[in-house]
Protein backbone atom coordinates (compact mmCIF):
# COMPACT_ATOMS: atom_id res chain seq x y z
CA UNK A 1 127.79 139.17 73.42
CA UNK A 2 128.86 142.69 72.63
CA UNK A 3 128.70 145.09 75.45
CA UNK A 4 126.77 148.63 74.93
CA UNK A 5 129.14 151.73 75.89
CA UNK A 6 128.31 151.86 79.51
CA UNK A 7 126.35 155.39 80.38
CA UNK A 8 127.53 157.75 82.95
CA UNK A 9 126.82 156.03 86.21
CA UNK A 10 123.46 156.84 88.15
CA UNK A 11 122.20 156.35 91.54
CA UNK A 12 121.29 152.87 92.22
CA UNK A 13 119.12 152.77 94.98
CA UNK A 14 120.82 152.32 98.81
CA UNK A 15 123.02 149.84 99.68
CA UNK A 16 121.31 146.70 99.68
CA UNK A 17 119.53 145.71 103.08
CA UNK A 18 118.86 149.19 103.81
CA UNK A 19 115.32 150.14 102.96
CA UNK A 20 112.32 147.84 104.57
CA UNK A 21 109.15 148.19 102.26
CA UNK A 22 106.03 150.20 104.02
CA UNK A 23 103.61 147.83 104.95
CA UNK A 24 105.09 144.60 104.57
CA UNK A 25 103.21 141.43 104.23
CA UNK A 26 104.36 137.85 103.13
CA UNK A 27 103.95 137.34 99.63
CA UNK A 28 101.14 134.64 99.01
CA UNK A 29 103.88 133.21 95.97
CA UNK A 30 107.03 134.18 98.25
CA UNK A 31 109.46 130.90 98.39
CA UNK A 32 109.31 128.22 100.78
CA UNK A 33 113.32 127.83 101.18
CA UNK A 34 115.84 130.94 101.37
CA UNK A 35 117.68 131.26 97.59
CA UNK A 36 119.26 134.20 96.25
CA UNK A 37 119.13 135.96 92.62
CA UNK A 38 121.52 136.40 89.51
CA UNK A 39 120.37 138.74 87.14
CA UNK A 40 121.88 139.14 83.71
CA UNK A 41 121.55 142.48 82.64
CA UNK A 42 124.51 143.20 80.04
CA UNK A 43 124.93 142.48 76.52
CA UNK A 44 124.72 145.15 73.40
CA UNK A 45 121.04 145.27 72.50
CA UNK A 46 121.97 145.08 68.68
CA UNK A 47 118.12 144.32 67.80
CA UNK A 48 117.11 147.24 69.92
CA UNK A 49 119.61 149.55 68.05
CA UNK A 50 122.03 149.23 71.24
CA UNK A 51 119.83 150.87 73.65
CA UNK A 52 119.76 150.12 77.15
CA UNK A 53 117.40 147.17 77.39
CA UNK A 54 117.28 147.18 80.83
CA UNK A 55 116.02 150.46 80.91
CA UNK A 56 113.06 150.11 78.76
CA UNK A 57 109.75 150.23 80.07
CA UNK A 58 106.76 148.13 79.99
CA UNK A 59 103.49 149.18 82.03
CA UNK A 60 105.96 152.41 83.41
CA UNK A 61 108.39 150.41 84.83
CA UNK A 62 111.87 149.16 83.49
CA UNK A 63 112.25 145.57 82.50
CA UNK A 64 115.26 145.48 85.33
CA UNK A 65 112.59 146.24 88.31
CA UNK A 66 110.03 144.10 86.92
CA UNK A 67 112.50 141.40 87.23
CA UNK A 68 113.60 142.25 90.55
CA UNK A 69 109.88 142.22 91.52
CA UNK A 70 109.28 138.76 90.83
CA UNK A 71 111.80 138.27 93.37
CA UNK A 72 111.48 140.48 95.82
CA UNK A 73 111.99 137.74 98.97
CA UNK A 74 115.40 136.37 97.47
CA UNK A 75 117.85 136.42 100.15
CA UNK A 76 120.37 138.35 97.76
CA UNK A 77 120.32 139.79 94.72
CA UNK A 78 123.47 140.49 92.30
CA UNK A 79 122.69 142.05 89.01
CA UNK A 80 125.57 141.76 86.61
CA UNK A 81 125.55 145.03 84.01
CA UNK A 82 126.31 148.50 84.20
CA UNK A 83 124.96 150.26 86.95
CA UNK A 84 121.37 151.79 86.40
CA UNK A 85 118.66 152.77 88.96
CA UNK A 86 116.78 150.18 90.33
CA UNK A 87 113.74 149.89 92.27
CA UNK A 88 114.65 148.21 95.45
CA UNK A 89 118.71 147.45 96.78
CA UNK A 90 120.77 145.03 94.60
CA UNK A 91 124.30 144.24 94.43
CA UNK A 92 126.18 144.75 91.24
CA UNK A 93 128.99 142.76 89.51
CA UNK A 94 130.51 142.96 85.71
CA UNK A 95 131.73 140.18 84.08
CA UNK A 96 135.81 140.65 82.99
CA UNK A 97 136.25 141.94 80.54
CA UNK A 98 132.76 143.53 80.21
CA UNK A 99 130.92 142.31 77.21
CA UNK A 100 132.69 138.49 77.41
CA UNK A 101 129.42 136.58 76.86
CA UNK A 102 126.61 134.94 79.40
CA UNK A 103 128.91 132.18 80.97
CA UNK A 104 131.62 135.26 82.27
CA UNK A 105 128.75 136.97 83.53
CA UNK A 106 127.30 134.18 85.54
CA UNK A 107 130.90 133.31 87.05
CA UNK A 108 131.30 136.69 87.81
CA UNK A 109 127.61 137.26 89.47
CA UNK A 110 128.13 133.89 91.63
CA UNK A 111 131.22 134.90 92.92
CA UNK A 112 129.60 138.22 93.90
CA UNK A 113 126.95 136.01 95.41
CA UNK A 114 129.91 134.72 97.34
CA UNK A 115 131.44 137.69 98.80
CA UNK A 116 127.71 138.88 99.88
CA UNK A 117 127.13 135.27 101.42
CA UNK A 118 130.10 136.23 104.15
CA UNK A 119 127.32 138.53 105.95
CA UNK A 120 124.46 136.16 104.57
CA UNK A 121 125.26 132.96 105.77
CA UNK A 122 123.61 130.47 103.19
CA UNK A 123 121.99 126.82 103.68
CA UNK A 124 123.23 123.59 102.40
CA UNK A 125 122.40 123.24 98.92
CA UNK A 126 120.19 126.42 98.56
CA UNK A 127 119.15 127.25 94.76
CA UNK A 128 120.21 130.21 92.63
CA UNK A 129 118.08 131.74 90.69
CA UNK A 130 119.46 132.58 87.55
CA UNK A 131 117.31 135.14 85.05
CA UNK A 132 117.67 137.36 82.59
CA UNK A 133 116.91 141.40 82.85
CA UNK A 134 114.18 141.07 79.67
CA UNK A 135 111.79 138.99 81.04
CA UNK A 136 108.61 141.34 81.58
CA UNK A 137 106.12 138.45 82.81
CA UNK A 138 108.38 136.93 85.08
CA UNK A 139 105.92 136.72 88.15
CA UNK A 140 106.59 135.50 92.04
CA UNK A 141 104.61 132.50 91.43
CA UNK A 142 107.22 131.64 88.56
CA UNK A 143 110.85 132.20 91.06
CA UNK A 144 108.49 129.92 93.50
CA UNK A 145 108.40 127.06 91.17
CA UNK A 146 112.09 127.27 89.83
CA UNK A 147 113.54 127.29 93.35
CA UNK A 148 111.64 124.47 94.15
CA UNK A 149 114.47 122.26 92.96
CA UNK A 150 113.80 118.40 93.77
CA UNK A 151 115.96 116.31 95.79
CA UNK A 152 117.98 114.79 93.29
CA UNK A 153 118.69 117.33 90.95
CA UNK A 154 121.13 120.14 90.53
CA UNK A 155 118.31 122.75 89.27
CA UNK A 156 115.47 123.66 87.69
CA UNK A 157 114.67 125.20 84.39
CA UNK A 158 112.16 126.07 81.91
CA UNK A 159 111.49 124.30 79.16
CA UNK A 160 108.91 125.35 76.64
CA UNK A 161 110.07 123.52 74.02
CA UNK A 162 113.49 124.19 74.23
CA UNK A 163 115.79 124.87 77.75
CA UNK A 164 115.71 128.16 78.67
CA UNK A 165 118.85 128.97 81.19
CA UNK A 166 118.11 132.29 81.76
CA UNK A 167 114.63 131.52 83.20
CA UNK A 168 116.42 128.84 85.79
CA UNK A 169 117.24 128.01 89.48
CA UNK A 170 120.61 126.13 90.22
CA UNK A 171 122.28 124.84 93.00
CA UNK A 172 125.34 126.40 93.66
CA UNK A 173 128.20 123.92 93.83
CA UNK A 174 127.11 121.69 90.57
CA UNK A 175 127.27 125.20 88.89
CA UNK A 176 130.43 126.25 89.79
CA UNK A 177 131.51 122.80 89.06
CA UNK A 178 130.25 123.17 85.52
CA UNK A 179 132.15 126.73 85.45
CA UNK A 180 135.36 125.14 86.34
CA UNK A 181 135.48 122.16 83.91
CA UNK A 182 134.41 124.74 80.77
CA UNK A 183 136.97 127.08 82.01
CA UNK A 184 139.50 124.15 82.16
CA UNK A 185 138.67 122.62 79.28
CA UNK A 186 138.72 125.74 76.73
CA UNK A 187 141.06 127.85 78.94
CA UNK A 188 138.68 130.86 79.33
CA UNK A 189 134.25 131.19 79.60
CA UNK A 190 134.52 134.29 77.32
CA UNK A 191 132.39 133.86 74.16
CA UNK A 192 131.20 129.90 74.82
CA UNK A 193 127.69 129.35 74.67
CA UNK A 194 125.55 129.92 77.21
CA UNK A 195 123.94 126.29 77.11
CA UNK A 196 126.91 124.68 77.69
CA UNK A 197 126.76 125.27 81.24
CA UNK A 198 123.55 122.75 81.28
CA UNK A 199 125.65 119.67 79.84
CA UNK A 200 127.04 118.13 83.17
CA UNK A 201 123.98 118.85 85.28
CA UNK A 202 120.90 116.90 86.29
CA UNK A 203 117.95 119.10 85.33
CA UNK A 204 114.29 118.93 86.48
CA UNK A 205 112.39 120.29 83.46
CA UNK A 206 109.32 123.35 84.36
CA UNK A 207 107.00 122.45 82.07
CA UNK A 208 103.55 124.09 83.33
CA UNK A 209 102.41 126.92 81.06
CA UNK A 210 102.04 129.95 84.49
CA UNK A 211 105.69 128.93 84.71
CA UNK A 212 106.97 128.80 80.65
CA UNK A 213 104.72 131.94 80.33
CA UNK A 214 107.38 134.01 82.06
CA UNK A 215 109.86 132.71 78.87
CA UNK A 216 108.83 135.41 76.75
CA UNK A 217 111.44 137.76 76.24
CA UNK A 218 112.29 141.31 74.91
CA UNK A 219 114.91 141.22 71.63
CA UNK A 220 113.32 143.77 69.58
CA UNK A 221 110.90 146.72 69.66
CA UNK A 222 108.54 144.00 68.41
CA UNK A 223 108.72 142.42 71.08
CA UNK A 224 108.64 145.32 73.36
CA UNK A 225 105.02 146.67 71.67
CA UNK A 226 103.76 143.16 72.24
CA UNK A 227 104.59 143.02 75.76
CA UNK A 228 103.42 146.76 76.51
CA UNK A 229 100.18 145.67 74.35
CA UNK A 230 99.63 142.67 76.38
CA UNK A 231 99.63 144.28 79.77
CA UNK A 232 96.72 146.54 79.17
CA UNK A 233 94.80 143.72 77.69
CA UNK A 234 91.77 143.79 79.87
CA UNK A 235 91.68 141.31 81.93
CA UNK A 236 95.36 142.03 83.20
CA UNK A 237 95.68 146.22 83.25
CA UNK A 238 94.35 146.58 86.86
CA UNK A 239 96.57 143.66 88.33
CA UNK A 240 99.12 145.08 86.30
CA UNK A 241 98.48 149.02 87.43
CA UNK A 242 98.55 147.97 90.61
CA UNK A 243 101.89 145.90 90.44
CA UNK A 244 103.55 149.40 89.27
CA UNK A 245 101.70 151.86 91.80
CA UNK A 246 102.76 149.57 94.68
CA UNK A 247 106.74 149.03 93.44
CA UNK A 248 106.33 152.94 92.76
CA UNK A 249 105.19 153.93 96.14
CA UNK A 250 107.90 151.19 97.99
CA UNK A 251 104.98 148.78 99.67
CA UNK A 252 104.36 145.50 99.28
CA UNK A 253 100.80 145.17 100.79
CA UNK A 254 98.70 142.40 99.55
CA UNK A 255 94.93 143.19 99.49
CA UNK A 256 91.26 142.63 98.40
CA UNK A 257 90.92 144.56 95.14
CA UNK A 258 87.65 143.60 94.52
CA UNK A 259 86.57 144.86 98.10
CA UNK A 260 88.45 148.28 97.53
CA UNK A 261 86.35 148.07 93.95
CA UNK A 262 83.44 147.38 95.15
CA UNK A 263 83.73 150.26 97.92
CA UNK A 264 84.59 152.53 95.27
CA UNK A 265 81.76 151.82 93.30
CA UNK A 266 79.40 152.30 96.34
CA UNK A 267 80.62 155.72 97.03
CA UNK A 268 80.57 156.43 93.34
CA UNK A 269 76.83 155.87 93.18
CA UNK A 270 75.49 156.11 96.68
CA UNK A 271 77.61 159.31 96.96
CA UNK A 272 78.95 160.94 94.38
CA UNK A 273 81.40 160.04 92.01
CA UNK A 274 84.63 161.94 93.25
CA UNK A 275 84.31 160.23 96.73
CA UNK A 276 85.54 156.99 95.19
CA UNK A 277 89.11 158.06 94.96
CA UNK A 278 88.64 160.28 98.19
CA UNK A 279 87.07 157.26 100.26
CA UNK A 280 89.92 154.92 99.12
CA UNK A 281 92.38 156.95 99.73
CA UNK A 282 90.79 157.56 103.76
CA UNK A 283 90.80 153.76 103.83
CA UNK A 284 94.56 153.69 103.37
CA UNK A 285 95.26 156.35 105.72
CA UNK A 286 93.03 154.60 108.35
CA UNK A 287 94.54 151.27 107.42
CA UNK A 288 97.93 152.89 108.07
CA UNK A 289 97.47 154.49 110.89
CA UNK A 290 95.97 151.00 112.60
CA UNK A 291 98.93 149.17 111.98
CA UNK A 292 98.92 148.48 107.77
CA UNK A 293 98.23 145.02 107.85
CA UNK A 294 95.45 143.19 105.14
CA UNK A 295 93.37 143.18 107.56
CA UNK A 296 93.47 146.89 108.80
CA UNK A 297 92.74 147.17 105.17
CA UNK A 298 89.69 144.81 105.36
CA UNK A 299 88.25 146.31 108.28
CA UNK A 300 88.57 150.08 107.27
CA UNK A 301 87.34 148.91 103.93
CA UNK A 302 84.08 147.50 105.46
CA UNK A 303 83.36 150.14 107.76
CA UNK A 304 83.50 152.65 105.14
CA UNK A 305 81.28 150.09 102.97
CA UNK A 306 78.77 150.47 105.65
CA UNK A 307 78.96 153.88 105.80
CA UNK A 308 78.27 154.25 101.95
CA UNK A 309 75.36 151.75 102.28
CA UNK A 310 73.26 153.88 104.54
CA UNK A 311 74.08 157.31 102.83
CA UNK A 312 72.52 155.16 99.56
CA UNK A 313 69.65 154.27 101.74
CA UNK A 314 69.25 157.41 103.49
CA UNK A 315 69.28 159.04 99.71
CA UNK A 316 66.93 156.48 98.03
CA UNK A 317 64.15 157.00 101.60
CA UNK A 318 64.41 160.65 101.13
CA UNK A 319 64.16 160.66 97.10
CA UNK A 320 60.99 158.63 97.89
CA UNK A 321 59.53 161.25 100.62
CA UNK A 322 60.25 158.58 103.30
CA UNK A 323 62.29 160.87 105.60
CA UNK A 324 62.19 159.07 108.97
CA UNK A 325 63.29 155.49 107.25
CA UNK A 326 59.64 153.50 108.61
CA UNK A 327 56.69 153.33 107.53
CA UNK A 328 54.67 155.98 109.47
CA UNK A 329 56.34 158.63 110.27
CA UNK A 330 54.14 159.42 112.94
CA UNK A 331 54.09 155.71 114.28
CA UNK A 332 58.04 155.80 115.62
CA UNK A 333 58.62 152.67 113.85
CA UNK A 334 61.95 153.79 112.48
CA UNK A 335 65.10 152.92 111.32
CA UNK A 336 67.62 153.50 114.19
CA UNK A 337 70.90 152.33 112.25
């Protein structure tokens, strides 16, 4: 793997640990047991004409944070690559020298892992979850199944027709294991193969298709205009827009779209159509200023849903010269809402 030249360093967020996410709410995908996260993020780029892969967007974020997205609630995360801005706290590592291949990489990133687990203390047998910085679908749901690893078995990895070790979960000691034989056996894990690392270890093979979907990858611009085109495909540009405004913003606040829609879309009509935006963004604020939980969301949402439902009724009545809401409006039989 031939390393880029490495660009002038940037800021790369806070140290890690030292920025909580606004409005906080467990992730419906989060995992059930603690892991942490190795993310490979070197190499030269050759079929993107050596740019800075990492670094390239897809739906206006970099293929690094949409990575580190997907998993969000590991314990610790170590990306191994030049340094580059990053959405959300990370530890960094290089491999030695820099540019020595995938197997380097991952021995240097675990014993980063390592020197971060001093202050992290982790459980027996915990999985590492082992990724690549190109994977633009890589979703929560994904990490959940991966680190899922069966009794029995010294990971997890995809297999869509083929093992994929960058799209993986590992124990920790059979890995290291597997490190220390290759290193013994060929005196050094610069330039060996990536899958021999998989040889000496009992596998459990992801097969479903919401998990081997995350396989797809980013080599070439190709591949980058597919993945861009993809993402505003209909049926996945709002999830998607909202993904990015949320990681842009720093929350991680899991709501009811459709009841945020659906509010909009009353104001819209009943109103006028600039109060949509205006109305949702009052929802937030209220929302926030009740505590920020779902469910200040929901009830804000709702109350300003009932609000919009009257000023449509009050507007159809009067459009239809019933001004007091009844029947008579001499008779007092009126609507009192």
């Amino acid at each position: 793997m031939t390393q880029a030249p490495e660009p002038p360093p940037t800021a790369a967020g806070p140290p890690e640990g030292s920025r909580t996410p606004q409005g906080a709410a467990r992730n419906p995908y989060a995992a059930e047991r603690p892991y942490a996260a190795l993310v490979l993020a070197g190499g030269g780029a050759r079929r993107l004409g050596g740019a800075d892969k990492p670094g390239v967007t897809v739906g206006g974020r970099t293929l690094l944070d949409r990575v580190l997205a997907a998993c969000a609630d590991a314990a610790a995360t170590v990306v191994v690559g030049p340094r580059r801005p990053a959405y959300r706290p990370v530890l960094w590592a290089r491999e030695e020298p820099p540019g020595s291949g995938p197997l380097a990489a991952l021995q240097a990133g675990l014993d980063a892992l390592e020197r971060s687990a001093r202050d992290r203390p982790a459980g027996e047998g915990d999985p590492v979850l082992v990724v690549s910085a190109d994977l633009p679908f890589l979703t929560a749901r994904a990490v959940r199944a991966l680190v899922a690893v069966p009794d029995g078995y010294d990971g997890a990895v995809v297999h869509d027709g083929r093992d994929q070790p960058l799209l993986a979960a590992y124990r920790v000691e059979p890995l290291r294991r597997e490190l220390a034989l290759l290193r013994t056996e060929y005196g050094t894990l610069s330039s060996l193969p990536l899958r021999m690392v998989l040889q000496g270890l009992m596998l459990h093979r992801v097969t479903e298709p919401s998990v081997t979907a995350a396989a797809l990858d980013c080599d070439t611009w190709d591949d980058i205009a597919t993945a861009r085109a993809r993402i505003r495909e209909h049926e996945t540009v709002l999830d998607e827009w909202i993904s990015a405004v949320k990681a842009e913003l720093g929350i991680e606040l899991d709501v009811d779209t459709s009841a945020l829609l659906d509010l909009a879309r009353d104001a819209a009509h009943g109103v006028a159509r600039p109060a949509a935006p205006l109305t949702t963004f009052l929802v937030g604020y209220a929302a926030a200023q009740a505590g920020g939980s779902p469910q200040d969301v929901a009830r804000a949402a709702e109350a300003a849903a009932r609000l919009a439902r009257r000023w449509a009724d009050e507007t159809a009545r009067t459009d239809q010269g019933d001004n007091y809401g009844g029947r008579d409006a001499n008779s007092g039989d009126t609507d009192n809402r």
